[in-house]
C-alpha atoms as a PDB file:
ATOM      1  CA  UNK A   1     118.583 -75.144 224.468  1.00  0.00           C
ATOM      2  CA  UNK A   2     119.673 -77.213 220.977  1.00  0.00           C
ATOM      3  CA  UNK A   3     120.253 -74.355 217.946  1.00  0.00           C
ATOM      4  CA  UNK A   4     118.040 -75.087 215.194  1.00  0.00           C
ATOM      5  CA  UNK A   5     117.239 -73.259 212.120  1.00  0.00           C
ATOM      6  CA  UNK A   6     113.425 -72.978 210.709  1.00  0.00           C
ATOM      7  CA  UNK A   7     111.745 -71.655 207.783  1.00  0.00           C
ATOM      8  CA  UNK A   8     109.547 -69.363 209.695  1.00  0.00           C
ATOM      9  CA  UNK A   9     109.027 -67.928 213.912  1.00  0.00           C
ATOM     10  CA  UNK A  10     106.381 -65.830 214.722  1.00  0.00           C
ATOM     11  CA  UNK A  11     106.332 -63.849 217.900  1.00  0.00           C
ATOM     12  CA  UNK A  12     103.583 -61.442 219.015  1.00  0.00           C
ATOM     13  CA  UNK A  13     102.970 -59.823 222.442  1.00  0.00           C
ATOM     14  CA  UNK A  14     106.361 -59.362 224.005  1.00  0.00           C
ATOM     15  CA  UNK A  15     104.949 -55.862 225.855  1.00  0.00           C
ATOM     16  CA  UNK A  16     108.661 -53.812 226.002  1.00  0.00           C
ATOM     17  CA  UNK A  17     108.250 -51.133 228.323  1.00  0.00           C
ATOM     18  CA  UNK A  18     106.591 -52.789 230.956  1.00  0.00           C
ATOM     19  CA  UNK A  19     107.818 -54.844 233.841  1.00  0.00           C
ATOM     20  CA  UNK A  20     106.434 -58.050 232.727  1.00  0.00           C
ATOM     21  CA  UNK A  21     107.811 -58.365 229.609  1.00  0.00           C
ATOM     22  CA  UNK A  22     109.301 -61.158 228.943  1.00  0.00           C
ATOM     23  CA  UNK A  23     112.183 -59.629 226.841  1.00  0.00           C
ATOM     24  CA  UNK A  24     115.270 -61.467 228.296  1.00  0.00           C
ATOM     25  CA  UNK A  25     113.939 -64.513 227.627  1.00  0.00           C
ATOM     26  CA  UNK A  26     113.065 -63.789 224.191  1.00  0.00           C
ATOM     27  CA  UNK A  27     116.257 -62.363 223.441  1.00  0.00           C
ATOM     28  CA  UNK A  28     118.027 -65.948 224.748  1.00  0.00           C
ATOM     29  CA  UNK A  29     115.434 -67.924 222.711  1.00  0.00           C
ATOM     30  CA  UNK A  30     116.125 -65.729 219.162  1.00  0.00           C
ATOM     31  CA  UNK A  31     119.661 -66.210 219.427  1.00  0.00           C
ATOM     32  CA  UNK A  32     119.542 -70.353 219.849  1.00  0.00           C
ATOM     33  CA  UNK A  33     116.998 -70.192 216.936  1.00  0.00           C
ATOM     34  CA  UNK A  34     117.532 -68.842 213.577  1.00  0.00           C
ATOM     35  CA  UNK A  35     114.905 -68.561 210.935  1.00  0.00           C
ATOM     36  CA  UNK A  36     114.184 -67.319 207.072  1.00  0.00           C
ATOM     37  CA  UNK A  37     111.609 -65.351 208.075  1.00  0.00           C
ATOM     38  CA  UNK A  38     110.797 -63.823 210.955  1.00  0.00           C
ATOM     39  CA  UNK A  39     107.064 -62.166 212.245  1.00  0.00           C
ATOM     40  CA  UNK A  40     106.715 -60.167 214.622  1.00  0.00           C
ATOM     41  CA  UNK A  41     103.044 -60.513 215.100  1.00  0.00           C
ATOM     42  CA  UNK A  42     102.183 -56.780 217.310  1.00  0.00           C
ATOM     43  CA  UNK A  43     102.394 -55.571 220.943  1.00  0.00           C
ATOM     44  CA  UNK A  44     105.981 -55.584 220.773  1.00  0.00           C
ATOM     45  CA  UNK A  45     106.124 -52.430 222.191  1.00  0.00           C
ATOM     46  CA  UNK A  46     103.449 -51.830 224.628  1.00  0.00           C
ATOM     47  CA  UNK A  47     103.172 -48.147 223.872  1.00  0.00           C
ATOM     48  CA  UNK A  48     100.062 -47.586 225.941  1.00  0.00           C
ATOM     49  CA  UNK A  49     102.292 -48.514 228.957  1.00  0.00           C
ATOM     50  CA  UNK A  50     104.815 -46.722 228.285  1.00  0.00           C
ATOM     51  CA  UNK A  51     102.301 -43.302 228.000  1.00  0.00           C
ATOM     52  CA  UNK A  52     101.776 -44.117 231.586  1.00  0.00           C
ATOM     53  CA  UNK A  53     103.801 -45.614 233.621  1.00  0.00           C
ATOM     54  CA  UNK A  54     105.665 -47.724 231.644  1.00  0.00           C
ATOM     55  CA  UNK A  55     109.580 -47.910 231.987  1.00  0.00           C
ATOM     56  CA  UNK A  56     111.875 -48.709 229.626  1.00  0.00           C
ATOM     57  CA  UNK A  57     114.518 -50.767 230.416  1.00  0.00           C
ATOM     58  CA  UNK A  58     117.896 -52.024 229.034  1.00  0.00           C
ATOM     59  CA  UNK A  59     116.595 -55.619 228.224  1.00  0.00           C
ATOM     60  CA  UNK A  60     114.107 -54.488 226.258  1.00  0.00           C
ATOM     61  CA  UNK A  61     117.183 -52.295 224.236  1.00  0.00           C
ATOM     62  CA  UNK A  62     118.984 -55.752 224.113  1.00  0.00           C
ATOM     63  CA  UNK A  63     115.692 -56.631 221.596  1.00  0.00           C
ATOM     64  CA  UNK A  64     116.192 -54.557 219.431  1.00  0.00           C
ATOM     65  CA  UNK A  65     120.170 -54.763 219.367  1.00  0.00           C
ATOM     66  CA  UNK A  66     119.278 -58.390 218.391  1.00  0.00           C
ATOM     67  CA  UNK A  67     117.304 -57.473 215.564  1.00  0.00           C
ATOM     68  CA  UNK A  68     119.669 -54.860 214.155  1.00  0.00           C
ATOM     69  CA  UNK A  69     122.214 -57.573 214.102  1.00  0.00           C
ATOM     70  CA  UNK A  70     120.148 -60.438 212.618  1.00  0.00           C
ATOM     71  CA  UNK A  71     119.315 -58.162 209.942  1.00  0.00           C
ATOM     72  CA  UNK A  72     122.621 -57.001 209.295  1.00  0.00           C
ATOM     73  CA  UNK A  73     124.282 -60.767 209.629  1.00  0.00           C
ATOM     74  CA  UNK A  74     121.595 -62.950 208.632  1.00  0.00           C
ATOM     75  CA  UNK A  75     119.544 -63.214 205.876  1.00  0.00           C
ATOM     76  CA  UNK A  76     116.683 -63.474 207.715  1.00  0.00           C
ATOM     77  CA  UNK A  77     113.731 -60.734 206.447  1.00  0.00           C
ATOM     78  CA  UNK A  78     111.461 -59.357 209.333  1.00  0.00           C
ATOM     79  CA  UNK A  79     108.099 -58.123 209.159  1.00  0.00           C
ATOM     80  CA  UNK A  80     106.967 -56.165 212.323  1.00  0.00           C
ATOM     81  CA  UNK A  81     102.879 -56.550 211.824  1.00  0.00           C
ATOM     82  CA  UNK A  82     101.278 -53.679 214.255  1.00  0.00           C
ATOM     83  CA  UNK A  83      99.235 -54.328 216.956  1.00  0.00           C
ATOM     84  CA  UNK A  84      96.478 -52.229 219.469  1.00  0.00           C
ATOM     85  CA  UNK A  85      99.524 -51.432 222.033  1.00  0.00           C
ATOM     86  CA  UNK A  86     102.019 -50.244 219.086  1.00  0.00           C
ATOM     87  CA  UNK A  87      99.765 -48.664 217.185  1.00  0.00           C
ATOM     88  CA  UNK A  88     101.827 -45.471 217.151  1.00  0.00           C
ATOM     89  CA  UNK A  89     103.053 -47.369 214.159  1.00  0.00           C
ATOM     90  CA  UNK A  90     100.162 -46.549 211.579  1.00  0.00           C
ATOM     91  CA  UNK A  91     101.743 -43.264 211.006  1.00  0.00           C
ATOM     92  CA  UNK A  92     104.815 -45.537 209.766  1.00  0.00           C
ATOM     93  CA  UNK A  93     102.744 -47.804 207.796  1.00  0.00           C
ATOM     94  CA  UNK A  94     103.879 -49.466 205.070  1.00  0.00           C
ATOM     95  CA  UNK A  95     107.183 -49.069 205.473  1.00  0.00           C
ATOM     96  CA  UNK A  96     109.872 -51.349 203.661  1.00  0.00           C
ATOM     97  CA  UNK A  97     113.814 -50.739 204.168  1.00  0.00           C
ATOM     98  CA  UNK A  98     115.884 -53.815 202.663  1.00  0.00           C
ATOM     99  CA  UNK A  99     114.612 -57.005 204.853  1.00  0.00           C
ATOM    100  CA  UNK A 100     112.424 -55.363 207.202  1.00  0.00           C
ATOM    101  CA  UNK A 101     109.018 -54.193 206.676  1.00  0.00           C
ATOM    102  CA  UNK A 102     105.850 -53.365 209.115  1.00  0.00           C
ATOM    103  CA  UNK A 103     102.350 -53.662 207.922  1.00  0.00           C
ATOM    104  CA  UNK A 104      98.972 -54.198 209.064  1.00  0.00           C
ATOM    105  CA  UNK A 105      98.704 -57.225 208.268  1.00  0.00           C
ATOM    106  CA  UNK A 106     100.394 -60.250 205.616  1.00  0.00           C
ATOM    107  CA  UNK A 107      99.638 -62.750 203.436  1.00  0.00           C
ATOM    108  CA  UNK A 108     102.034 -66.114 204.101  1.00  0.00           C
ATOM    109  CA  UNK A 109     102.665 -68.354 201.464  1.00  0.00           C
ATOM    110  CA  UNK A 110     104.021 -71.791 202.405  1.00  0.00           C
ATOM    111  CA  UNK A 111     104.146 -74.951 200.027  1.00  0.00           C
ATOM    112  CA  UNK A 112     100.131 -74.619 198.824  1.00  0.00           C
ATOM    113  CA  UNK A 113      98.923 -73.146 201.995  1.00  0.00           C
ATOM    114  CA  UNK A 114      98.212 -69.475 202.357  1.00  0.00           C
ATOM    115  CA  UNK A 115      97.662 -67.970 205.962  1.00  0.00           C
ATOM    116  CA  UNK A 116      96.513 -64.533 206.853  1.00  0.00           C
ATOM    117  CA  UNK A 117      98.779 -63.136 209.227  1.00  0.00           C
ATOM    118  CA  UNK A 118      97.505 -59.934 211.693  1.00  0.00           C
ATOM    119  CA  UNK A 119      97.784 -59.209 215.334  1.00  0.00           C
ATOM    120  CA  UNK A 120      94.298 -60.160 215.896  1.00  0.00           C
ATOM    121  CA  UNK A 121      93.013 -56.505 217.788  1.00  0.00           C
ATOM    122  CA  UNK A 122      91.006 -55.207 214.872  1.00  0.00           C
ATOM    123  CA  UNK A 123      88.438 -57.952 215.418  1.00  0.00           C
ATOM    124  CA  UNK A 124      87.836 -57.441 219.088  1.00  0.00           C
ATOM    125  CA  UNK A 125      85.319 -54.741 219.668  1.00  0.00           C
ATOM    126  CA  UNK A 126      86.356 -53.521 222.767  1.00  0.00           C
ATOM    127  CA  UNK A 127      89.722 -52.881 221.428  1.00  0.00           C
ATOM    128  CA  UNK A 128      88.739 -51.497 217.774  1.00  0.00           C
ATOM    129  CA  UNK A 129      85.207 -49.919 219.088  1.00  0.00           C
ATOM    130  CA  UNK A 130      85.761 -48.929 222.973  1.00  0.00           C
ATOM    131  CA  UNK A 131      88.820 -47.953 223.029  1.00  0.00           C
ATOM    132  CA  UNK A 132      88.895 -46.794 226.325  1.00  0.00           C
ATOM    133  CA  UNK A 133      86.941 -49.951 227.854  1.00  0.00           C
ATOM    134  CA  UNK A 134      89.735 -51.682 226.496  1.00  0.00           C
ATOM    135  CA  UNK A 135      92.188 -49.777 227.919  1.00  0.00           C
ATOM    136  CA  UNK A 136      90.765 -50.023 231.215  1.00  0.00           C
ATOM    137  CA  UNK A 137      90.502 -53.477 230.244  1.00  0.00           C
ATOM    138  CA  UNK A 138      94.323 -53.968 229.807  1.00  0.00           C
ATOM    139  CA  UNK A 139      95.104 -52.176 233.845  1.00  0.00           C
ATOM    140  CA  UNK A 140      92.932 -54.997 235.177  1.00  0.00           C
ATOM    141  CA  UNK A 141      95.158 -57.344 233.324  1.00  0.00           C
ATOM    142  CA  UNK A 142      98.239 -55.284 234.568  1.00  0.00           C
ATOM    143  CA  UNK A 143      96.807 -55.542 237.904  1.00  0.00           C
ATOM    144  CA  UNK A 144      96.644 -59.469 237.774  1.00  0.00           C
ATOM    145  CA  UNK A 145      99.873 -60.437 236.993  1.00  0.00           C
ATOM    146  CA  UNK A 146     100.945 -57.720 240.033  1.00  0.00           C
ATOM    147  CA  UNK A 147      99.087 -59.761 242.032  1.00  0.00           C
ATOM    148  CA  UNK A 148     100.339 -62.734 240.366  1.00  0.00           C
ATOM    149  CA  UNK A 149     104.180 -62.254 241.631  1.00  0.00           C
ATOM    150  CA  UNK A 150     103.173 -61.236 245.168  1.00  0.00           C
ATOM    151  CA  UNK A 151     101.133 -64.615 245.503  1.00  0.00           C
ATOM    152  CA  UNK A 152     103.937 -66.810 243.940  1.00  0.00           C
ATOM    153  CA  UNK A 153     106.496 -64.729 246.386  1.00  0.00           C
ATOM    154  CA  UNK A 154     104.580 -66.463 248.917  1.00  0.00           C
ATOM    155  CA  UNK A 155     103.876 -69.933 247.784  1.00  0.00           C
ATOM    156  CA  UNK A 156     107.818 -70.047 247.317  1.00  0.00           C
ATOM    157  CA  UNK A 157     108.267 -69.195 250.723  1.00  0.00           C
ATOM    158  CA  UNK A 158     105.941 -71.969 251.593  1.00  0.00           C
ATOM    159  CA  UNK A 159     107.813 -74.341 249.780  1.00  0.00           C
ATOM    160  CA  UNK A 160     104.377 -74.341 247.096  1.00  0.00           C
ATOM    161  CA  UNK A 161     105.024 -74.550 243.503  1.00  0.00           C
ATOM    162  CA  UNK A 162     104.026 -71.617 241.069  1.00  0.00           C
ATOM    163  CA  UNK A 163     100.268 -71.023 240.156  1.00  0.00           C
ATOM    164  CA  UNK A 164      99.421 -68.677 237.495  1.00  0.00           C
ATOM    165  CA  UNK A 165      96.739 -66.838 239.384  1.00  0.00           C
ATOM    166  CA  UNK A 166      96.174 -64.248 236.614  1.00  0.00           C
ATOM    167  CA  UNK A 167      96.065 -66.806 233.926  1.00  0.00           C
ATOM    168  CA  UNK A 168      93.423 -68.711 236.154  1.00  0.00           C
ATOM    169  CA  UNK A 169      91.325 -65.348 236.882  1.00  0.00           C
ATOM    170  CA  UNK A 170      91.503 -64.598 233.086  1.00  0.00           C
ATOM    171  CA  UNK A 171      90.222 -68.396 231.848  1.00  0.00           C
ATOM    172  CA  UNK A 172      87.460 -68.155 233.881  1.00  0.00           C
ATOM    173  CA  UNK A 173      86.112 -64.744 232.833  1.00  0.00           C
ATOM    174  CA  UNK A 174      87.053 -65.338 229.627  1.00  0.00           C
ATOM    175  CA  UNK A 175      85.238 -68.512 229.058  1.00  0.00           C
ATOM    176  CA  UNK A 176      82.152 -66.999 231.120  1.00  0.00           C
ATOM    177  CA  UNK A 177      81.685 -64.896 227.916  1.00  0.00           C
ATOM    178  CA  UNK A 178      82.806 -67.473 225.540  1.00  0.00           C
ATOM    179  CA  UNK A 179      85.299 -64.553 224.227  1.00  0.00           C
ATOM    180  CA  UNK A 180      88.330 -67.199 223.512  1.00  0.00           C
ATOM    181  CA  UNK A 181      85.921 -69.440 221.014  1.00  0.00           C
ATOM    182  CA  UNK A 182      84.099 -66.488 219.067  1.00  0.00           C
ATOM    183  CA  UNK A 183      87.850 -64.429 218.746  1.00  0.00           C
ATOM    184  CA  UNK A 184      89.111 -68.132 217.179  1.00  0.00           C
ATOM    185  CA  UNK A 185      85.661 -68.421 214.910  1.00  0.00           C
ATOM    186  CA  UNK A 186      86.001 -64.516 213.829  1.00  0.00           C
ATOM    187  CA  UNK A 187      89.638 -65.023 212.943  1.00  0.00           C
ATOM    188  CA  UNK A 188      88.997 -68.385 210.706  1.00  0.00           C
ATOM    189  CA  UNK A 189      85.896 -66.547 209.181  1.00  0.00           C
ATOM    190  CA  UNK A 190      88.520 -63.535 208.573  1.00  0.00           C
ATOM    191  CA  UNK A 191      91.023 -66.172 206.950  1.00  0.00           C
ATOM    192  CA  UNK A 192      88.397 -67.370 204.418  1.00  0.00           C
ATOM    193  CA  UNK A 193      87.179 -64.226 203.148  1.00  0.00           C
ATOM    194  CA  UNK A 194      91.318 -63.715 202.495  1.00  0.00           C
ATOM    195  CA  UNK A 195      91.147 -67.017 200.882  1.00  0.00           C
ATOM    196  CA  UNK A 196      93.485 -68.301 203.367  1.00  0.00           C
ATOM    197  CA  UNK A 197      93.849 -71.816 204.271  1.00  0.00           C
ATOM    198  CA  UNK A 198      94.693 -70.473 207.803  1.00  0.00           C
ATOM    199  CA  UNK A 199      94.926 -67.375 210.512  1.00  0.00           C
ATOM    200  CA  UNK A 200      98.175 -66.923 212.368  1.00  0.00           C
ATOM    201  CA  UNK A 201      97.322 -64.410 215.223  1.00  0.00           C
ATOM    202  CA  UNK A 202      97.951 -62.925 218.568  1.00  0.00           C
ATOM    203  CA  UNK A 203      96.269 -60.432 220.639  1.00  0.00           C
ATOM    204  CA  UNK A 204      94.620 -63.100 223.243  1.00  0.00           C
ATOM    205  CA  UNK A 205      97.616 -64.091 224.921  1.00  0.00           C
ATOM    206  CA  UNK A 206      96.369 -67.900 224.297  1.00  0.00           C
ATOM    207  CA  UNK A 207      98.741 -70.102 222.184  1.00  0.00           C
ATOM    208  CA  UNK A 208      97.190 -72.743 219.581  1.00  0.00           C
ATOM    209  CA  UNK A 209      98.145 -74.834 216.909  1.00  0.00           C
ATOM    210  CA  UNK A 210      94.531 -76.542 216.146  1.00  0.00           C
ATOM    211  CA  UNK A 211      92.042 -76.912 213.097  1.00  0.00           C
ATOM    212  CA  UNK A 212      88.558 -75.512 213.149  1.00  0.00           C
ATOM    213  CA  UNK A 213      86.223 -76.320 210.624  1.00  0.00           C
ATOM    214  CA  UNK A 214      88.991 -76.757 208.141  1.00  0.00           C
ATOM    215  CA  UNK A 215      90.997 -73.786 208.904  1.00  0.00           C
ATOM    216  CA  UNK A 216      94.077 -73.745 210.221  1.00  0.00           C
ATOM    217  CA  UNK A 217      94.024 -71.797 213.143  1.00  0.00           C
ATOM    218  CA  UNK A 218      97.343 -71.113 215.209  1.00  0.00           C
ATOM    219  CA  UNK A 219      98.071 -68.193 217.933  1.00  0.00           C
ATOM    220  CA  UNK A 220     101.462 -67.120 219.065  1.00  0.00           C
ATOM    221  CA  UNK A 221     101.029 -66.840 222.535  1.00  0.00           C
ATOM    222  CA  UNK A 222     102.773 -64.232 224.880  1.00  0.00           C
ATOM    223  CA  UNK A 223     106.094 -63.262 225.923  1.00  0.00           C
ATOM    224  CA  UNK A 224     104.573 -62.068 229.788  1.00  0.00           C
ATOM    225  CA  UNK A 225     103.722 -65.506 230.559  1.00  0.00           C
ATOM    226  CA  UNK A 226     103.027 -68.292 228.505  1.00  0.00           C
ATOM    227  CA  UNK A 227     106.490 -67.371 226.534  1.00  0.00           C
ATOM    228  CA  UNK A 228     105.369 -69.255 223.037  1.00  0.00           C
ATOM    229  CA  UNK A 229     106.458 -68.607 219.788  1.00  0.00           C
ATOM    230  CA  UNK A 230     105.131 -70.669 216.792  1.00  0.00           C
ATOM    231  CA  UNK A 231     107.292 -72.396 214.382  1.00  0.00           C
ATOM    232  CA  UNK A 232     107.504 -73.699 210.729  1.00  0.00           C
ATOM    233  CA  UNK A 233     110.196 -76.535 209.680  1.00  0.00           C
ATOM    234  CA  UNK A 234     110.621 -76.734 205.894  1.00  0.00           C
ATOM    235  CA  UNK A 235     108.103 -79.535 205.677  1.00  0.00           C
ATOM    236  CA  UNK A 236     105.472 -76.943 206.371  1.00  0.00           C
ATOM    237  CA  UNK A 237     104.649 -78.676 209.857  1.00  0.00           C
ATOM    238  CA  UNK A 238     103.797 -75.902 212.580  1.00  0.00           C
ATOM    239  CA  UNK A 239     104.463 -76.267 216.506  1.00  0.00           C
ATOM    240  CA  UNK A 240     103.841 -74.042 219.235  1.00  0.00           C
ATOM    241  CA  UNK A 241     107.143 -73.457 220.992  1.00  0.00           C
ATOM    242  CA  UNK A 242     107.376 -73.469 224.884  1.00  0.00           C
ATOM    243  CA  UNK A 243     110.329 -71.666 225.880  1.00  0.00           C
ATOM    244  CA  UNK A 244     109.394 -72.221 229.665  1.00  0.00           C
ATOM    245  CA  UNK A 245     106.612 -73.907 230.753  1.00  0.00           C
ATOM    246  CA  UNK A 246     105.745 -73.721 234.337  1.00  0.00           C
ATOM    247  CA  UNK A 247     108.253 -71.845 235.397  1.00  0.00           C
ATOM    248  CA  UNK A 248     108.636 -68.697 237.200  1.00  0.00           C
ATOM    249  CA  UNK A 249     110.681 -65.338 236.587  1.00  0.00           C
ATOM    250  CA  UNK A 250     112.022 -65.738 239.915  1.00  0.00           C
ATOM    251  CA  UNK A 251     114.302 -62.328 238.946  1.00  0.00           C
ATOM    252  CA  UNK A 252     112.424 -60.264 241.166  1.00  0.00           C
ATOM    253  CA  UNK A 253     111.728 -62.887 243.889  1.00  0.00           C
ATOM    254  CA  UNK A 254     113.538 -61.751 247.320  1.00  0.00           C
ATOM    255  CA  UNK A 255     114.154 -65.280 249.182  1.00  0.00           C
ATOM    256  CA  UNK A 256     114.693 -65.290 253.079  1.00  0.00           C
ATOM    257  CA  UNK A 257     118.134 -65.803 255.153  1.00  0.00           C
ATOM    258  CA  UNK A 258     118.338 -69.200 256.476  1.00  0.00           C
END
């Protein structure tokens, strides 16, 4: 992976504390790419996990490490936005020490454009309303991607390539209930009553760099599968970053003796 420096990386649902997490990749990805400023865009820590059966384990320590170092190294300011799984952080919010702060939500400034920055849960009503239907929500989700490695254990085995069964299952619901398109419309209608040229979000697990109806909608992605950041250059240009793109943790993959 070529170093490069940007103006700006956001990263939002990286889930420490559960098995899925994509943490060690992360980690590998923040240290070939520096930045000015740095969002971290909630469910960083998936606290609802962890409250359950949620383990935490030394990569997702290694996170953390990272930030306490590019804080103390670099002059890089972070701003830890909360989301629905850390939300053991409102009793913390606002808090500011030197470079690092974690709100609710931000304004960005870039150039002339102004995007409204949040996690994206507050405008999902099963999340901000039914709290528990959402929970219940997130152990079917927890459920897929279990599922998920067991198939692809066996399509390697087979000599098939990986499939994304849970991303498949959750398109297809998703899209039966059009959820995808009115969480996009809420979020641009959110980021024009902030007089915002633009939403920069999370939440959804769905990365996107697109315009809709003049606003300038983007969406970080996930560090449990799609592994997506998004990223500024000092030109003001954005890009979702892949950091692997159809390819498989095989960490936990057992293969067979020949």
């Amino acid at each position: 992976m070529q170093e490069k420096h940007y103006k700006t990386i956001v990263v939002s649902d990286v889930h420490l504390g559960t098995k899925n997490s994509g943490a060690r990749q992360l980690v590998r990805f923040l240290k070939k790419n520096s930045c000015d400023t740095l969002i971290l865009n909630g469910d960083i820590i998936d606290g609802w996990r962890l409250k359950r059966s949620g383990k935490w384990q030394k990569k997702h320590s290694r996170f953390f490490r990272l930030i306490i170092n590019i804080l103390d190294q670099k002059k890089t300011r972070i701003i830890y936005i909360r989301g629905n799984h850390d939300d053991f952080l409102d009793q913390f919010i606002p808090f500011t020490s030197g470079k690092f702060s974690i709100v609710k939500d931000y304004i960005l400034e870039s150039g002339n454009m102004r995007y409204y920055v949040c996690h994206g849960d507050i405008f999902d009503l099963f999340t901000s309303r039914l709290r528990f239907v959402a929970k219940l929500g997130d152990t079917g989700y927890t459920f897929l991607l279990w599922l998920n490695r067991r198939i692809n254990r066996y399509r390697i085995h087979k000599g098939k390539p990986y499939y994304s069964f849970s991303q498949a299952v959750k398109h297809k619901v998703k899209s039966a209930v059009s959820f995808i398109s009115n969480f996009e419309n809420e979020m641009c209608r959110i980021a024009r009553y902030n007089m915002c040229h633009g939403i920069i979000c999370g939440h959804i697990h769905q990365p996107a760099n697109k315009m809709i109806d003049h606003i300038h909608y983007m969406n970080s992605g996930d560090w449990v599968e799609s592994m997506t950041a998004l990223t500024e250059d000092y030109q003001g240009k954005w890009e979702v970053y892949y950091y692997i793109e159809s390819t498989p943790d095989l960490s936990n993959v057992v293969f067979p003796e020949n």
